[in-house]
Protein backbone atom coordinates (compact mmCIF):
# COMPACT_ATOMS: atom_id res chain seq x y z
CA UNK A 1 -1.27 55.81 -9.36
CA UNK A 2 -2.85 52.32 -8.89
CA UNK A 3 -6.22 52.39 -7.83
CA UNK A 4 -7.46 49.31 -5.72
CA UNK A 5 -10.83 48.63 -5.54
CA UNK A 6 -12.91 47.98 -2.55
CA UNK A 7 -12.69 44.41 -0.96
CA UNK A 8 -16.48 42.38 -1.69
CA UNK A 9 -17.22 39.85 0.71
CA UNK A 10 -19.07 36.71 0.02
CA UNK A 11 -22.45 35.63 1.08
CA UNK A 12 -20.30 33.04 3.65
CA UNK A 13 -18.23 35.65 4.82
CA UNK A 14 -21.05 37.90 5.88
CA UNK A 15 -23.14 35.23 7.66
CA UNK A 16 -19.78 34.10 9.57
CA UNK A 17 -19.32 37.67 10.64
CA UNK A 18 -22.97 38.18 12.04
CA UNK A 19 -22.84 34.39 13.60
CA UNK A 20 -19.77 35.05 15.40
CA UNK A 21 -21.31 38.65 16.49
CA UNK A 22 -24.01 37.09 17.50
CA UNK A 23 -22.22 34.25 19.73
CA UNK A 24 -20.38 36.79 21.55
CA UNK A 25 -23.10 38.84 22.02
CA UNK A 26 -25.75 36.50 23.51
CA UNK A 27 -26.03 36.98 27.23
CA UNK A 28 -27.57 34.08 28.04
CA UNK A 29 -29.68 34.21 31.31
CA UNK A 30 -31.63 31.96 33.16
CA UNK A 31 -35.70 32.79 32.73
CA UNK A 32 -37.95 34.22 35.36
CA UNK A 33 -39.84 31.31 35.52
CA UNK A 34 -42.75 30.69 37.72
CA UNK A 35 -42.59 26.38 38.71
CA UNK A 36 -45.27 24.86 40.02
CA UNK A 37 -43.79 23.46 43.33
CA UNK A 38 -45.58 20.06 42.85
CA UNK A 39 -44.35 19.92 39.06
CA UNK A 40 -41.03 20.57 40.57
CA UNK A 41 -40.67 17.83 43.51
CA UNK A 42 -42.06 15.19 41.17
CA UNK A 43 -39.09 15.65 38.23
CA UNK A 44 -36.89 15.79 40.85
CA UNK A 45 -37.94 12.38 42.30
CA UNK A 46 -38.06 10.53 38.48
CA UNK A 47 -34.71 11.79 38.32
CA UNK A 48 -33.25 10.48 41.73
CA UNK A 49 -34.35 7.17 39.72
CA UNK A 50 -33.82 7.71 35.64
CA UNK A 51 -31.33 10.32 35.95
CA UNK A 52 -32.43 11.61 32.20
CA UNK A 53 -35.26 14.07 31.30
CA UNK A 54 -36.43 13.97 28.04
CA UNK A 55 -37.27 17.79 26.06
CA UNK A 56 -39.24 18.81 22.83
CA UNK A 57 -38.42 21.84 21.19
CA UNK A 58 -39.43 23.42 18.34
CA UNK A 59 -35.70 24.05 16.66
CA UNK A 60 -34.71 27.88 15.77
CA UNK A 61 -36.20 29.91 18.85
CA UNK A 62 -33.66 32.14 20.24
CA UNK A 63 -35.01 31.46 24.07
CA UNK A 64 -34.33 27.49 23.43
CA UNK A 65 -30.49 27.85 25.14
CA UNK A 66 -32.19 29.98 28.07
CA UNK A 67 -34.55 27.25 28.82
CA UNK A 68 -32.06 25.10 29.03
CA UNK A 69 -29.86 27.00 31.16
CA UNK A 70 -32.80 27.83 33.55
CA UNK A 71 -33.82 23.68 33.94
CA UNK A 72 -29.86 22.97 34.44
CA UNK A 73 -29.76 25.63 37.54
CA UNK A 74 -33.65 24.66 38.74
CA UNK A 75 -32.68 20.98 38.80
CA UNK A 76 -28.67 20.19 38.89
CA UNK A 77 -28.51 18.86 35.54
CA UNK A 78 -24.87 17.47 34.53
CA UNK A 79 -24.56 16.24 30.91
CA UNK A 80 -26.79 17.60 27.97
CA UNK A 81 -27.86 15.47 24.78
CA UNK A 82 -28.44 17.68 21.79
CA UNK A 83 -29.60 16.13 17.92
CA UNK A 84 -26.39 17.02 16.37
CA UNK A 85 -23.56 14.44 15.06
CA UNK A 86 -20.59 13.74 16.98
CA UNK A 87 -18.88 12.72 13.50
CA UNK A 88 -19.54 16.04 12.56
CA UNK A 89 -19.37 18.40 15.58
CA UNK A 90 -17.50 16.13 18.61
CA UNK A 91 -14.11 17.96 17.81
CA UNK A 92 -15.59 21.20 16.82
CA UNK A 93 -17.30 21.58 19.83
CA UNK A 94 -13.96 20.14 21.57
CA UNK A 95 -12.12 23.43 19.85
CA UNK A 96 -14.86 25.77 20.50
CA UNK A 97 -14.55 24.96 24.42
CA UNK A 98 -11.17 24.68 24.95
CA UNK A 99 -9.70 27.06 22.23
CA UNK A 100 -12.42 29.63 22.09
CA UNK A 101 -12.34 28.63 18.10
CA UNK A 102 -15.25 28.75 16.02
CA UNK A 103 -14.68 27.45 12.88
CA UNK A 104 -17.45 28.40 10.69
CA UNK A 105 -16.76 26.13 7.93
CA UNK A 106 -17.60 23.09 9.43
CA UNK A 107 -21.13 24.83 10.31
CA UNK A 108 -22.04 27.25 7.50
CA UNK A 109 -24.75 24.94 5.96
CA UNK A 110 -26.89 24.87 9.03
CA UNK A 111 -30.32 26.21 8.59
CA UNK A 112 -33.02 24.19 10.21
CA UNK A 113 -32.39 25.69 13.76
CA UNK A 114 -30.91 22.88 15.84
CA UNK A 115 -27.60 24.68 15.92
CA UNK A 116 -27.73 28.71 16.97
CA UNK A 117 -25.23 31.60 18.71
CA UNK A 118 -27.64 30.56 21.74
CA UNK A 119 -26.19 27.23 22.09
CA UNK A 120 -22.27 28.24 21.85
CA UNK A 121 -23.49 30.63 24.61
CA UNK A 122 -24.95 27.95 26.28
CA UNK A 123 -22.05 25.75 26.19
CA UNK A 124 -19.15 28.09 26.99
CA UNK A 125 -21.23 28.90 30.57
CA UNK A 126 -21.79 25.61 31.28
CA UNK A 127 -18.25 25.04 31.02
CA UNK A 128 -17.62 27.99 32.95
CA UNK A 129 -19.70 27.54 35.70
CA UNK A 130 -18.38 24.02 35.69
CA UNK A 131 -22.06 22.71 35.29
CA UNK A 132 -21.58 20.90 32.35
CA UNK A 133 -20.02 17.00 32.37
CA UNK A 134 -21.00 15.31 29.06
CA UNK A 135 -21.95 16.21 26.03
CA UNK A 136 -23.51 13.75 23.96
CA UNK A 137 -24.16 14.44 20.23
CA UNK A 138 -26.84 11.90 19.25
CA UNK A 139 -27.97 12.19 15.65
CA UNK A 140 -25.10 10.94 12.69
CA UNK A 141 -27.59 10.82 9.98
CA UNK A 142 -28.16 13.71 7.42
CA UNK A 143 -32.07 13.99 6.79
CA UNK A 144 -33.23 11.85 3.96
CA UNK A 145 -29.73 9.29 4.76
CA UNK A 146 -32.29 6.65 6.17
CA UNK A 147 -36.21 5.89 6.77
CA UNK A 148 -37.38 8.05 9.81
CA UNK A 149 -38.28 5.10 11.45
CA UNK A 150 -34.68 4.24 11.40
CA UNK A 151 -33.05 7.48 12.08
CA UNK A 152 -35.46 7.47 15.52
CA UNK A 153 -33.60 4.26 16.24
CA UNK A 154 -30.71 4.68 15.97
CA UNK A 155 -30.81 8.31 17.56
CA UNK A 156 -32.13 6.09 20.54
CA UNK A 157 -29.20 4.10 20.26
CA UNK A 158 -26.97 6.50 20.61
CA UNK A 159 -28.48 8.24 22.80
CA UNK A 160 -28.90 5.32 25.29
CA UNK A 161 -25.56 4.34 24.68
CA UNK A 162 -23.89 7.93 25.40
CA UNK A 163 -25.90 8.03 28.97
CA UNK A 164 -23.53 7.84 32.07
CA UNK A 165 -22.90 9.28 35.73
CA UNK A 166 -25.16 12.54 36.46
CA UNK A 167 -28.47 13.47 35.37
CA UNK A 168 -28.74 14.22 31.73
CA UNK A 169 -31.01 17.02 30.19
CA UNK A 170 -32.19 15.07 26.10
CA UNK A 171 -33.75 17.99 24.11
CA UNK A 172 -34.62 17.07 20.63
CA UNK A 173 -37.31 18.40 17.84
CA UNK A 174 -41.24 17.86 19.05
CA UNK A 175 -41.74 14.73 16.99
CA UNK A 176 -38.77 13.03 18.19
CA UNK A 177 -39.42 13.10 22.11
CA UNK A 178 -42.98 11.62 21.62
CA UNK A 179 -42.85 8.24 23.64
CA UNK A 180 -45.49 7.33 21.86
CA UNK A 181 -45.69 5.31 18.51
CA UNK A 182 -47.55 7.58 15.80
CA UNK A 183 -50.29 6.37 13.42
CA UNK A 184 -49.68 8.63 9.96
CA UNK A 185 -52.67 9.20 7.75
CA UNK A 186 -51.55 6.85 4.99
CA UNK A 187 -52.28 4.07 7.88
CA UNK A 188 -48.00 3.38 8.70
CA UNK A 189 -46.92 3.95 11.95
CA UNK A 190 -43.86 6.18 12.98
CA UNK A 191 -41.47 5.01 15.89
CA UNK A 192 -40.25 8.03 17.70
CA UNK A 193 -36.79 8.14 19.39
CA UNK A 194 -38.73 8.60 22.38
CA UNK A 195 -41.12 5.40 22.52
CA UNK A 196 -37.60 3.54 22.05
CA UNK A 197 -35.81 5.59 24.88
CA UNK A 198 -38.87 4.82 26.70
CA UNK A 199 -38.89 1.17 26.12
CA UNK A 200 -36.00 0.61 27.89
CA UNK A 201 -36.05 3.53 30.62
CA UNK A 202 -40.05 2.76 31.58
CA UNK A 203 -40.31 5.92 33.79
CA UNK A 204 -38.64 8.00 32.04
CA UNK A 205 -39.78 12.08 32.43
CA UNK A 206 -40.65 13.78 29.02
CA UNK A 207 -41.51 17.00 27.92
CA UNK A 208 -42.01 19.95 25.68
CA UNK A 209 -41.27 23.53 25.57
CA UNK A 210 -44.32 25.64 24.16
CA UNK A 211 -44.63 28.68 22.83
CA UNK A 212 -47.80 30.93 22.75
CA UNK A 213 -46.52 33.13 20.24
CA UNK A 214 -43.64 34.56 17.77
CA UNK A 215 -41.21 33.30 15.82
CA UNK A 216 -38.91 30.56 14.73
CA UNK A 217 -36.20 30.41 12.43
CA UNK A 218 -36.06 26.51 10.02
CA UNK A 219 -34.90 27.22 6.61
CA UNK A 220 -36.19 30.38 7.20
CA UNK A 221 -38.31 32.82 9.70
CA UNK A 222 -41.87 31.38 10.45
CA UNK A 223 -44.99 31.93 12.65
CA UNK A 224 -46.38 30.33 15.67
CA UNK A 225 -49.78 29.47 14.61
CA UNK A 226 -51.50 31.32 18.12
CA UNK A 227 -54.35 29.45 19.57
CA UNK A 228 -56.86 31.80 20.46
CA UNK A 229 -58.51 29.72 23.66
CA UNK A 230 -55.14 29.82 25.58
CA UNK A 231 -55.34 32.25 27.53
CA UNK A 232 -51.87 34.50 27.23
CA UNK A 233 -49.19 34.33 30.29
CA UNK A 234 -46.87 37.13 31.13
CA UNK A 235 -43.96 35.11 32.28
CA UNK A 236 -42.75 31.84 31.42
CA UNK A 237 -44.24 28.69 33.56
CA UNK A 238 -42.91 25.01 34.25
CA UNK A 239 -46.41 22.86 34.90
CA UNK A 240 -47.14 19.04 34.78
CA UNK A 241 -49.64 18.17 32.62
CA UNK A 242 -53.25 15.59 33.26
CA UNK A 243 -50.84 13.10 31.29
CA UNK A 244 -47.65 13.15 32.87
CA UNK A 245 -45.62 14.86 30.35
CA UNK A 246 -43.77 18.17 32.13
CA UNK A 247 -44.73 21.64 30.11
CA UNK A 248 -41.76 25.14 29.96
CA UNK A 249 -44.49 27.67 28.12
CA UNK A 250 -42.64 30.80 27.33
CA UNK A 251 -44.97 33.94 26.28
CA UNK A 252 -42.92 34.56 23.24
CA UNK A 253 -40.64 33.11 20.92
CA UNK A 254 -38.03 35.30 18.56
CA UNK A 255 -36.10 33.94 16.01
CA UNK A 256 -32.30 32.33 16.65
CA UNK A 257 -29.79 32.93 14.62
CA UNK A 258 -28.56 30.33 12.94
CA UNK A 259 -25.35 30.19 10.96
CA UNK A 260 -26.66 30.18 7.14
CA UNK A 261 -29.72 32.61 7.91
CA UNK A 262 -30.66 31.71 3.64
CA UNK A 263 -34.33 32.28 3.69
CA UNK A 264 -35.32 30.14 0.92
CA UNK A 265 -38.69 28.37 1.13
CA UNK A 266 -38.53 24.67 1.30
CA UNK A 267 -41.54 22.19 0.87
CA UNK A 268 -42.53 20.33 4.03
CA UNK A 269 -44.18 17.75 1.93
């Protein structure tokens, strides 16, 4: 009698399986959140006159999409801006929503956290709650394509030139939201996409999510450095800082799964 061996997966196939577990598994919930009231009124009012919010996030927490959900329900956010390429992802997300179809092939080399099972949760309720209008995919360049100076342009570009009807909620990586321009150590100066966005939207709201602890997940698991003079917060808070810039602390961050979970160190530089 012929004998057949036992089927192996690949590496692939395994990471596709626990992505697409993962995706259908997320319940996705808004965040207990205690707002400041006065935090609250004043987004509201720079966005009866920008109509665009601008939020920092460090990539690859799992509570990223929940924040996101939360600020869409708190303030009546319509179209979302996310640093992914259209060239890449418009017609995959396109299938995803209307087809239910993930296909993992066109995602499977994602590791630095910008794409997670959070977000496909994200999107799907969105849809379903019909709370989501636009999406607008801002960033076509593969890190290392172009000078950072020049990505941060031209994400601005885009960006700018994706913005329509509705109020739209930008989140991007920390250093990209700055609306500031940045002077490195070697004595050049970065341009972030925000100072541009900022240039030509003057009043533009901007902010960051924080987290006072836990994990991340960006070519591989990492640790929130803790600061030991903040003192620790049981429940998430929405605050406006002494400088203007709007402040989602959570307590504590967990690692998102992303869909090639390799764990290889890289070198920051």
């Amino acid at each position: 009698m012929e004998r057949f061996e036992p089927r192996q997966y690949s590496e692939t196939e395994i990471m596709e399986y626990d992505f697409r577990q993962a995706v259908e598994g997320y319940d996705l919930q808004e965040i207990e959140t205690d707002f400041d009231e006065s935090a609250v009124n004043s987004l509201r009012q720079q966005l009866a006159e920008t109509q665009a919010f601008i939020l920092g996030e460090m990539h690859g927490v799992k509570e990223n999409p929940d924040v996101i959900y939360t600020l869409f329900k708190k303030f009546g956010f319509n179209n979302i801006a996310l640093e992914w390429s259209s060239r890449e992802f418009g017609e995959f997300i396109q299938e995803f929503l209307v087809n239910d179809n993930l296909n993992f092939e066109d995602i499977k080399d994602s590791r630095d956290g910008r794409i997670t099972a959070g977000h496909f949760a994200l999107l799907k309720k969105l849809k379903d709650e019909d709370l989501l209008g636009k999406i607008i995919l801002f960033d076509e360049n593969t890190i290392g394509e172009t000078s950072e100076n020049e990505r941060d342009l031209e994400m601005s570009q885009n960006l700018l030139d994706g913005l329509g009807e509705g109020n739209t909620l930008i989140i991007a990586g920390h250093w990209h939201t700055q609306v500031n321009p940045v002077l490195e150590p070697d004595g050049t100066t970065k341009h972030p996409m925000g100072e541009h966005i900022k240039n030509s939207i003057p009043n533009i709201p901007f902010g960051n999510i924080r987290y006072q602890k836990g994990q991340y997940h960006n070519f591989g698991t990492r640790d929130f450095l803790i600061k030991p003079d903040i003192a620790p917060i049981s429940k998430a808070t929405f605050r406006l800082s002494e400088e203007g810039k709007y402040i989602y602390t959570i307590p504590e961050a967990h690692s998102a799964i992303v869909p090639n979970s390799n764990n290889e160190e890289i070198d920051f530089g």
